[in-house]
N, C-alpha and C. Protein backbone atom coordinates (compact mmCIF):
# COMPACT_ATOMS: atom_id res chain seq x y z
N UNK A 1 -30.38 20.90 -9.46
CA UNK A 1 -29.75 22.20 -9.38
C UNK A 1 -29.12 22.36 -7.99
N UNK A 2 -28.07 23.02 -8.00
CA UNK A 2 -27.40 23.39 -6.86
C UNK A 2 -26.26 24.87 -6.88
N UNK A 3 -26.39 25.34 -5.69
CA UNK A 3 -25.68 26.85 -5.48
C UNK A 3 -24.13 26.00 -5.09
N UNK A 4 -23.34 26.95 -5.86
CA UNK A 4 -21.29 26.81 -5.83
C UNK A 4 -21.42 27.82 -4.58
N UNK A 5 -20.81 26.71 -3.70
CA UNK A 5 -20.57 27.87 -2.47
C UNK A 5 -19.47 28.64 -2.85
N UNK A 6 -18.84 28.48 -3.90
CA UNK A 6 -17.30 29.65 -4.23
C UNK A 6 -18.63 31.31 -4.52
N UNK A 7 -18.61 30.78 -5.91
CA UNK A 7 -19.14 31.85 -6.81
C UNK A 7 -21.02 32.15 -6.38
N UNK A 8 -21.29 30.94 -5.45
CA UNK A 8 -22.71 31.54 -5.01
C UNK A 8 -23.90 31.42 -6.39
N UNK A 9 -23.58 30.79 -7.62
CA UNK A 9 -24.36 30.82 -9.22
C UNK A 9 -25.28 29.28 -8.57
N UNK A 10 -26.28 29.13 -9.22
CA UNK A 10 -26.93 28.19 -9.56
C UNK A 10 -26.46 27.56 -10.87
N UNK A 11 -26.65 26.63 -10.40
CA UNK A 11 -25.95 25.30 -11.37
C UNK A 11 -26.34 23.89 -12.07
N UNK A 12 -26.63 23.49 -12.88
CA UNK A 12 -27.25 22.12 -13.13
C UNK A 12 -26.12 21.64 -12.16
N UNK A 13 -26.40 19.89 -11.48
CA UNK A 13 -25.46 19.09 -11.07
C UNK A 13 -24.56 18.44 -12.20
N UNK A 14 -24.59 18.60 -13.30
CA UNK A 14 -23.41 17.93 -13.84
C UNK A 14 -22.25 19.12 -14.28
N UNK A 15 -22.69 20.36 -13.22
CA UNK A 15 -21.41 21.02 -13.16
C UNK A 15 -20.45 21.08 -12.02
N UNK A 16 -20.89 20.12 -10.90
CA UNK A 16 -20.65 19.86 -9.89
C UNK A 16 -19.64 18.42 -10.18
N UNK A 17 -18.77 18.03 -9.38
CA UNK A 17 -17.74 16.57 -9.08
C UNK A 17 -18.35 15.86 -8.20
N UNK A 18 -18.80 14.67 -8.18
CA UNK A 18 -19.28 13.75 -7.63
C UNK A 18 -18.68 13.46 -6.21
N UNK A 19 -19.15 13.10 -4.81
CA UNK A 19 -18.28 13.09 -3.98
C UNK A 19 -19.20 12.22 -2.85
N UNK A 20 -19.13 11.15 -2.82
CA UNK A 20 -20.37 10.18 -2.04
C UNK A 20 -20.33 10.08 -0.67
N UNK A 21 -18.98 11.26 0.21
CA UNK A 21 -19.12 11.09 1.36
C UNK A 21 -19.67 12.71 1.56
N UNK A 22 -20.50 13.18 1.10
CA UNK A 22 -21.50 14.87 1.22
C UNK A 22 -22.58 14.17 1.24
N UNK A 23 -23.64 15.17 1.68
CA UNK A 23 -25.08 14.64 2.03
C UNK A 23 -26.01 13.96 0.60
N UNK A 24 -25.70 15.35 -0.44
CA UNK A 24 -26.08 15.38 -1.55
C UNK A 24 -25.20 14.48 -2.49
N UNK A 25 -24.34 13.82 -2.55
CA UNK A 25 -23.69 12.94 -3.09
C UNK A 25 -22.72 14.18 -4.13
N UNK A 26 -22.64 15.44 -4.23
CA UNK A 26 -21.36 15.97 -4.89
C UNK A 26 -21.20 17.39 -3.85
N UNK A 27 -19.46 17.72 -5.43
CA UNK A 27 -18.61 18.44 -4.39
C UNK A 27 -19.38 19.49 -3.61
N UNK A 28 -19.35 20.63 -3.09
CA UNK A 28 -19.86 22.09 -2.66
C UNK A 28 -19.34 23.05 -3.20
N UNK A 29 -18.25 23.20 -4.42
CA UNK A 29 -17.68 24.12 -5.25
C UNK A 29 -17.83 23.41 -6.62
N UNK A 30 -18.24 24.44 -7.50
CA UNK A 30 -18.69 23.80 -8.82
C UNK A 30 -17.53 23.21 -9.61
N UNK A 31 -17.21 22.73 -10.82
CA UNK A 31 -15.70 22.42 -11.28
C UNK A 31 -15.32 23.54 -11.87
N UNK A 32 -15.63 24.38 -12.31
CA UNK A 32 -15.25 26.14 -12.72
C UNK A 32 -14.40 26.45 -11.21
N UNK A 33 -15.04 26.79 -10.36
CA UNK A 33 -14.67 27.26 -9.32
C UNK A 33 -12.96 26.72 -8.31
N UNK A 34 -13.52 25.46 -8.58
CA UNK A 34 -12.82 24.19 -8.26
C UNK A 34 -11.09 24.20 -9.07
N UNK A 35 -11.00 24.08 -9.80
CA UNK A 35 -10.00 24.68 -11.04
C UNK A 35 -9.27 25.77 -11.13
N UNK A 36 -10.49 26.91 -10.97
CA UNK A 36 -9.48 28.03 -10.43
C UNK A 36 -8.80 28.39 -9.35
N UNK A 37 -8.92 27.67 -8.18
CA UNK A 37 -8.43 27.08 -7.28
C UNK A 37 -7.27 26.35 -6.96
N UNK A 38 -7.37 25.54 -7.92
CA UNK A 38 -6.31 24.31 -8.60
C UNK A 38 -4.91 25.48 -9.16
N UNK A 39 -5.49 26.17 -10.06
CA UNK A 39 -4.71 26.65 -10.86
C UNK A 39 -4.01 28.19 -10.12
N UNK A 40 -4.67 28.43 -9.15
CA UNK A 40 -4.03 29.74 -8.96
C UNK A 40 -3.18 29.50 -7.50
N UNK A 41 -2.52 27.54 -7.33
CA UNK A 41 -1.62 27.45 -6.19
C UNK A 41 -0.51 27.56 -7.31
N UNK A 42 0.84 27.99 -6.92
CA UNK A 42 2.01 28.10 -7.36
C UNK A 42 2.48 26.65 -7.60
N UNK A 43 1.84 25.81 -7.09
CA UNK A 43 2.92 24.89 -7.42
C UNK A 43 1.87 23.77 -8.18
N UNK A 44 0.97 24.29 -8.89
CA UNK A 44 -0.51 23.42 -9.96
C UNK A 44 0.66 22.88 -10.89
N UNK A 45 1.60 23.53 -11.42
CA UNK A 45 2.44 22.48 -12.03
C UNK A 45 3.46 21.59 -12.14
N UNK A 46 3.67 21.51 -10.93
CA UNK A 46 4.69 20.60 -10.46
C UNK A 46 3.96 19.63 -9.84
N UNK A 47 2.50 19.78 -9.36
CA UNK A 47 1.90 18.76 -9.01
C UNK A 47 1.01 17.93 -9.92
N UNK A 48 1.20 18.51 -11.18
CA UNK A 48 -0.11 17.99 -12.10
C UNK A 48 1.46 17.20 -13.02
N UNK A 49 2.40 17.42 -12.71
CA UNK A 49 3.12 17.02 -13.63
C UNK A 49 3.81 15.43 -12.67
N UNK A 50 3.85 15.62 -11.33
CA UNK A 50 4.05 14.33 -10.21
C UNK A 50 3.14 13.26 -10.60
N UNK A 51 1.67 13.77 -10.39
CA UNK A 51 0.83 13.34 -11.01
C UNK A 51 0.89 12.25 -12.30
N UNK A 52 0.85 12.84 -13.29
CA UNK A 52 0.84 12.49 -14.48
C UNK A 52 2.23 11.22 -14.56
N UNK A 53 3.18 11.42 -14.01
CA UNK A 53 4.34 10.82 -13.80
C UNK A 53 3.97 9.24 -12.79
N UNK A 54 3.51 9.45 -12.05
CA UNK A 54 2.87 8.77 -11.38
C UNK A 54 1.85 7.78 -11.91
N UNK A 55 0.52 8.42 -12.47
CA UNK A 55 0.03 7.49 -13.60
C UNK A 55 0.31 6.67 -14.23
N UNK A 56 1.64 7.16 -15.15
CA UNK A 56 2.36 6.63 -16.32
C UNK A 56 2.92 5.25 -15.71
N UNK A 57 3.81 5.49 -14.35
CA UNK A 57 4.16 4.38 -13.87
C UNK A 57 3.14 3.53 -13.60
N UNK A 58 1.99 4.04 -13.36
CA UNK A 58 0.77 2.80 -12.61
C UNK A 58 0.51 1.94 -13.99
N UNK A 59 0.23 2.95 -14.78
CA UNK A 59 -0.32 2.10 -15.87
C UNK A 59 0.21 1.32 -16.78
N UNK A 60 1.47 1.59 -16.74
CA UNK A 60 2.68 0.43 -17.47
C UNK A 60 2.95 -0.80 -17.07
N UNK A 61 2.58 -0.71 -15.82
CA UNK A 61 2.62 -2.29 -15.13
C UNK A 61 1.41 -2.53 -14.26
N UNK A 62 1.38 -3.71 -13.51
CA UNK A 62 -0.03 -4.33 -13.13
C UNK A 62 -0.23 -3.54 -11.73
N UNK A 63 -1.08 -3.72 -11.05
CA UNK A 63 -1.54 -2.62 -9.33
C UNK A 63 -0.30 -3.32 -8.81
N UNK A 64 -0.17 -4.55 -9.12
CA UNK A 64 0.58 -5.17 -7.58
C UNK A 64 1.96 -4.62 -7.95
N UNK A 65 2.20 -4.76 -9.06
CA UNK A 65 3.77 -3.84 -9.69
C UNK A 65 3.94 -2.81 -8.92
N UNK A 66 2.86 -2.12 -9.28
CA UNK A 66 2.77 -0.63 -9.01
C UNK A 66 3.39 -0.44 -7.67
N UNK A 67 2.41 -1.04 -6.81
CA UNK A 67 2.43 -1.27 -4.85
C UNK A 67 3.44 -1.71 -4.67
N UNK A 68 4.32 -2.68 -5.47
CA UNK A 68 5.46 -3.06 -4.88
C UNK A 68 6.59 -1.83 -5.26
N UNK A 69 6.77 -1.27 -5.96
CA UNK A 69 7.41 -0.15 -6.50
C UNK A 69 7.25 1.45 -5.34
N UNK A 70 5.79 1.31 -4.65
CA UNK A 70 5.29 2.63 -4.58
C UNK A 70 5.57 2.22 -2.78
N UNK A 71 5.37 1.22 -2.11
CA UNK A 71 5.72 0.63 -0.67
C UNK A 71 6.83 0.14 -0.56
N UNK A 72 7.65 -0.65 -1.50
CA UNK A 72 8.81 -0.91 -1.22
C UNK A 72 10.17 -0.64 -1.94
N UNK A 73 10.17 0.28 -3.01
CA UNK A 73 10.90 1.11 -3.96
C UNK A 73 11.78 -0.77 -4.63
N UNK A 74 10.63 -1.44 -4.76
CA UNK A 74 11.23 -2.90 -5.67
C UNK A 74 10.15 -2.95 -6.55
N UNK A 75 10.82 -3.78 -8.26
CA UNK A 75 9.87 -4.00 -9.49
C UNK A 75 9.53 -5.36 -8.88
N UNK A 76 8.83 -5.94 -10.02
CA UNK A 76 7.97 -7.55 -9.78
C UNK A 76 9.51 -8.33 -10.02
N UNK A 77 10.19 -8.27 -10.69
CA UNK A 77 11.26 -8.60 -11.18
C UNK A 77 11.94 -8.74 -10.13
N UNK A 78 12.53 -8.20 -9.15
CA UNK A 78 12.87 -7.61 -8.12
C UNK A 78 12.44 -8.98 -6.91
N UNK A 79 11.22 -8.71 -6.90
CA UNK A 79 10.12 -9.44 -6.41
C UNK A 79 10.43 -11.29 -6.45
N UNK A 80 9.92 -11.75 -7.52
CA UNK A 80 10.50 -12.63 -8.85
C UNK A 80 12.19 -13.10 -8.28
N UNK A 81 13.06 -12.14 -8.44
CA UNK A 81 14.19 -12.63 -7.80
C UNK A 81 14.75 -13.35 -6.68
N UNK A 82 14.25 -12.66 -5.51
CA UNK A 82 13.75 -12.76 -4.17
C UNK A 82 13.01 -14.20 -3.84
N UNK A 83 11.97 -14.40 -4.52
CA UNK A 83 11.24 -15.08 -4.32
C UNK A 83 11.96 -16.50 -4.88
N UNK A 84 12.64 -16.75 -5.99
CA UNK A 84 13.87 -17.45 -6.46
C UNK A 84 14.97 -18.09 -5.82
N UNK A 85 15.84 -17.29 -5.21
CA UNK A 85 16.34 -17.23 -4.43
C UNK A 85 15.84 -18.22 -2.89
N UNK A 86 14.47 -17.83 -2.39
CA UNK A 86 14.30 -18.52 -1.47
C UNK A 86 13.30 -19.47 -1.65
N UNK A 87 13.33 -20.15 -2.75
CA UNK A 87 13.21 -21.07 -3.55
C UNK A 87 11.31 -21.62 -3.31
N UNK A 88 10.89 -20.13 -3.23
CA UNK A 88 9.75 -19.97 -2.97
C UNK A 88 8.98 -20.63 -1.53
N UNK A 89 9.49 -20.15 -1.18
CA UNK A 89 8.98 -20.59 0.87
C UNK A 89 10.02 -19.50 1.62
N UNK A 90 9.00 -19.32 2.91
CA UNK A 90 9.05 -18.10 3.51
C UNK A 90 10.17 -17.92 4.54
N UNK A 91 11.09 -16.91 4.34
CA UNK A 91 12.35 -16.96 4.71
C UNK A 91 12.55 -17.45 6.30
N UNK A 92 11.12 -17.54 7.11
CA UNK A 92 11.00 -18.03 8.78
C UNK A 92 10.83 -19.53 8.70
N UNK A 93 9.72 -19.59 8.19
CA UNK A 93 9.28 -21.09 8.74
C UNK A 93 9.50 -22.06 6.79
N UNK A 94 9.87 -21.24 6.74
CA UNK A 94 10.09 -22.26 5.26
C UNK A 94 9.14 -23.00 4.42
N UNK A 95 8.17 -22.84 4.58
CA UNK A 95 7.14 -23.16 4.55
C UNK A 95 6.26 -22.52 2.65
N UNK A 96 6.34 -23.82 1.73
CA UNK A 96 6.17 -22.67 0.78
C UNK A 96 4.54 -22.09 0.48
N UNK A 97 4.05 -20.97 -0.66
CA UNK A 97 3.30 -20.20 -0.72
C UNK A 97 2.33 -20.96 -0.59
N UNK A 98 1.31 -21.79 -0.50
CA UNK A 98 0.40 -22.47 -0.96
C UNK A 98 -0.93 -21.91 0.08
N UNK A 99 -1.65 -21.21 -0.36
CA UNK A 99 -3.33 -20.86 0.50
C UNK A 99 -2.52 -19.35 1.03
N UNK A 100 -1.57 -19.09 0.75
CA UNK A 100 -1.48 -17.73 1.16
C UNK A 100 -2.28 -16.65 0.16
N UNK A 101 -2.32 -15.52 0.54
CA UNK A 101 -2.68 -14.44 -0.26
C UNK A 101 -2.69 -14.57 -1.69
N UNK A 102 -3.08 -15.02 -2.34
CA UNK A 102 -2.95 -15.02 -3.85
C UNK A 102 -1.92 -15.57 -4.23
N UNK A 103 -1.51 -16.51 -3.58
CA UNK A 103 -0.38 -17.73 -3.32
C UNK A 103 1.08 -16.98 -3.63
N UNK A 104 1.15 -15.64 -2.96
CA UNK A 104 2.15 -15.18 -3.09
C UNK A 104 2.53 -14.63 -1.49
N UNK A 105 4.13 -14.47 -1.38
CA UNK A 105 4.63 -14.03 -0.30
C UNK A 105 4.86 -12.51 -0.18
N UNK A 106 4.78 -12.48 1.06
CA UNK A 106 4.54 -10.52 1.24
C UNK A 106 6.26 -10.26 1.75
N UNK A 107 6.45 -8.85 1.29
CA UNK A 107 7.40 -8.35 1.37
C UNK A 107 8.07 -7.84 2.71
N UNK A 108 8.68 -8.37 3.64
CA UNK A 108 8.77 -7.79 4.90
C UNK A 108 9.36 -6.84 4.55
N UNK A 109 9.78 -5.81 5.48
CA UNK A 109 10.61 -4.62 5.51
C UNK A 109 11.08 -3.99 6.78
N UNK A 110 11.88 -3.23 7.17
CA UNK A 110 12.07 -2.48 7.93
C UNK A 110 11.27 -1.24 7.80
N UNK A 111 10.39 -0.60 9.31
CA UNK A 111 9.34 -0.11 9.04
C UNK A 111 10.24 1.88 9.46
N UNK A 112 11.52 1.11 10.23
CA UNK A 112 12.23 2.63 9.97
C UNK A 112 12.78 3.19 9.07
N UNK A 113 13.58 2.18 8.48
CA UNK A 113 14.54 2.06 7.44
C UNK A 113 13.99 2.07 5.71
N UNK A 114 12.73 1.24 5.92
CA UNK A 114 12.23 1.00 4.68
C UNK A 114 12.94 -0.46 3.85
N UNK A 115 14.13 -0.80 4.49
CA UNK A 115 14.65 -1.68 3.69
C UNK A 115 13.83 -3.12 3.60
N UNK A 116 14.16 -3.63 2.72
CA UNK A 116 13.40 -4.66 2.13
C UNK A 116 14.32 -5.47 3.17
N UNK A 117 14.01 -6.87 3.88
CA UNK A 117 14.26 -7.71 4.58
C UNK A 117 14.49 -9.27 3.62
N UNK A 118 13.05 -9.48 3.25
CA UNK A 118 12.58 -10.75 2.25
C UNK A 118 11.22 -10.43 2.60
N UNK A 119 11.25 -12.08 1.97
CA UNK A 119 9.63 -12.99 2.00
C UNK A 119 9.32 -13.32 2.59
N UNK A 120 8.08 -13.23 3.56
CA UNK A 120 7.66 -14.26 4.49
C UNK A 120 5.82 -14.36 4.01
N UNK A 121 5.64 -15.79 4.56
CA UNK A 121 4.36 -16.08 4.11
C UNK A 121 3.41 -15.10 5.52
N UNK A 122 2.24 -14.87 5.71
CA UNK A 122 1.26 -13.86 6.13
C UNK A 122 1.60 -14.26 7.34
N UNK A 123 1.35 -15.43 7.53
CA UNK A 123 1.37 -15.91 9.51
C UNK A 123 2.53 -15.95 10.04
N UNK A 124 3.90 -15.47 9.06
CA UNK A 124 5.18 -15.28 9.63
C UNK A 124 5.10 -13.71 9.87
N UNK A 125 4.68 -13.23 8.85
CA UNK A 125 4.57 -11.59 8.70
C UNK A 125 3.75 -10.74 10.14
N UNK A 126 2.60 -11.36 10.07
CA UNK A 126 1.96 -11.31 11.42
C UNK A 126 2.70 -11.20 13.00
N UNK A 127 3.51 -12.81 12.94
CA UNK A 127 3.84 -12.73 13.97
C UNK A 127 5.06 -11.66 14.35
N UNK A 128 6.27 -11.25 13.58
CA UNK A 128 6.80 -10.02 13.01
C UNK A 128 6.04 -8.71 13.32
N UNK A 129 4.74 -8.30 12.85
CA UNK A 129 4.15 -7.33 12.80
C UNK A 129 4.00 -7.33 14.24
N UNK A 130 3.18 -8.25 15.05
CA UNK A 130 2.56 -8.30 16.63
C UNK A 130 3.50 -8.08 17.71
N UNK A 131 5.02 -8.28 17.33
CA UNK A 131 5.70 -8.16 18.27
C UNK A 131 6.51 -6.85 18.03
N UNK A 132 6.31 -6.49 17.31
CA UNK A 132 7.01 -4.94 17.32
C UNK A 132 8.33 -4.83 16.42
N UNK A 133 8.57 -6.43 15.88
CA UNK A 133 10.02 -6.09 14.73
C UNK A 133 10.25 -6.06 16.22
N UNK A 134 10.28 -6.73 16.97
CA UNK A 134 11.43 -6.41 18.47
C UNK A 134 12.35 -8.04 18.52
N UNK A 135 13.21 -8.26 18.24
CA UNK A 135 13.93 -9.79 18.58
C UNK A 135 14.34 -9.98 20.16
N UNK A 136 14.08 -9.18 21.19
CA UNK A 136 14.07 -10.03 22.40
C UNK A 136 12.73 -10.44 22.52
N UNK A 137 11.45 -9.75 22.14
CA UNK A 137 10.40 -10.32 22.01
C UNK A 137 10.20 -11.96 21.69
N UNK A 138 10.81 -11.74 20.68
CA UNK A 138 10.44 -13.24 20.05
C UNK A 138 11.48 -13.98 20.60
N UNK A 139 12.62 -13.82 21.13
CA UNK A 139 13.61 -14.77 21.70
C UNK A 139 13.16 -15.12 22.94
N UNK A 140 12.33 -14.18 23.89
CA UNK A 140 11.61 -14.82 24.80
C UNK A 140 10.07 -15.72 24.36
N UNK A 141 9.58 -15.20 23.03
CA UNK A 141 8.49 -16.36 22.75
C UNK A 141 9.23 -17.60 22.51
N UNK A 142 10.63 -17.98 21.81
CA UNK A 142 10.94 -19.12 21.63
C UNK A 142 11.63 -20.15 22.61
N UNK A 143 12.12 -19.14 23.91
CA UNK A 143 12.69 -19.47 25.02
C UNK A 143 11.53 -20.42 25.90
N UNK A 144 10.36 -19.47 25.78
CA UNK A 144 9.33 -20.07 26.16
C UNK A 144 8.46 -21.49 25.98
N UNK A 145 8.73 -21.10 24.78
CA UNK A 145 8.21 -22.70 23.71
C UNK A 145 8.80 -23.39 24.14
N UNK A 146 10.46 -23.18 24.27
CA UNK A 146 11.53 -24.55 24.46
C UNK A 146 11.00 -25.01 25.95
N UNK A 147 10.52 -23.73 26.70
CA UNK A 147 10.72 -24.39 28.64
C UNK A 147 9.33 -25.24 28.60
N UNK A 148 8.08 -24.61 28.22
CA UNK A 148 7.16 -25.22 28.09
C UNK A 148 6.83 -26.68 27.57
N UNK A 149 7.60 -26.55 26.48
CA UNK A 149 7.29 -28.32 25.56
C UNK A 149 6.48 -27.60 24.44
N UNK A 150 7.30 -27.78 23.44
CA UNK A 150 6.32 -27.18 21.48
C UNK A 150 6.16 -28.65 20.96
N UNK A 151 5.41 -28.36 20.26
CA UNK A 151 5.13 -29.78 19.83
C UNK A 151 5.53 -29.20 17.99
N UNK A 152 6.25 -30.01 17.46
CA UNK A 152 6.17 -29.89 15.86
C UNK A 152 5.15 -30.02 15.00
N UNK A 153 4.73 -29.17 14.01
CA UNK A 153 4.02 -29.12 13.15
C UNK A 153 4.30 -30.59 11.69
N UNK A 154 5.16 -30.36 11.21
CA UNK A 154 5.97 -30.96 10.67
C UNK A 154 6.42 -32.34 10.85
C-alpha cells in the first residue's frame, strides 16, 4: 500500500507505475492522478499522436534502422548504398569492416550541420571524434608522423 502524493488516497501498489530509480521502486503519483495530468496539458494530443508516429516508425524496421533514421535522417538502404559505394572499407584508412562493431561501419557526420559525411570504421571515427572534426589538427598529427618517421602498418 501506498499514499498518491496528488490526491493524498491510499492505494494498493499496482495502482502505482513502476519507477526503479525512487526508494520504493514506483512512481509518487498514482496512474489516475498521473493521467489527469497527462491529459489536462493542451498539447496531450499532439504529443500522444508524435508519439504513436514515432513507434510506428520504430517498429516497422529493426533498432539499428530506426537509429540510423532517428541520428542521421538516413534508411538502412541509404546505409547499404554508402557502404557499396565504398566498397565496404572505411572512407580514411580503407581498411575493410572486419572485428569492427558488429562488422559494420559507423556513420560519420557533421556534428553542426548534421550532414552525413560517410563510413568510417570505429578507430577512424575516434580519431575524428578526439580531435574536434578540426583538419589543422590532424594536418599537424600527419605533418608530425612525416617529421618523426611512421612506420606502415600495411
Amino acid at each position: 500500500m501506498k499514499v498518491c502524493s496528488t490526491c493524498n488516497e491510499l492505494k494498493q501498489l499496482k495502482a502505482f507505475f513502476k519507477r526503479n530509480d525512487s526508494l520504493d521502486g514506483y512512481e509518487g503519483n498514482c496512474k489516475e492522478c498521473r493521467m489527469e495530468k497527462k491529459r489536462a496539458n493542451p498539447n496531450f494530443k499532439e504529443t500522444t499522436r508524435k508519439a504513436a508516429i514515432k513507434h510506428e516508425k520504430k517498429r516497422k524496421g529493426t533498432r539499428w534502422g530506426y537509429s540510423l533514421y532517428r541520428n542521421y535522417g538516413i534508411t538502412e538502404d541509404d546505409y547499404w548504398e554508402m557502404y557499396e559505394a565504398q566498397e565496404g572499407c572505411c572512407a580514411i584508412c580503407r581498411r575493410p569492416t572486419q572485428g569492427d562493431h558488429y562488422n559494420r561501419l559507423v556513420v560519420d557526420h557533421n556534428h553542426d550541420t548534421k550532414e552525413v559525411r560517410g563510413l568510417l570504421c570505429n578507430s577512424c571515427n575516434v580519431v575524428l571524434g578526439h580531435s574536434g572534426d578540426n583538419a589543422e589538427v590532424l594536418e599537424r598529427a600527419a605533418q608530425y608522423l612525416k617529421d618523426k618517421g611512421s612506420y606502415d602498418r600495411e
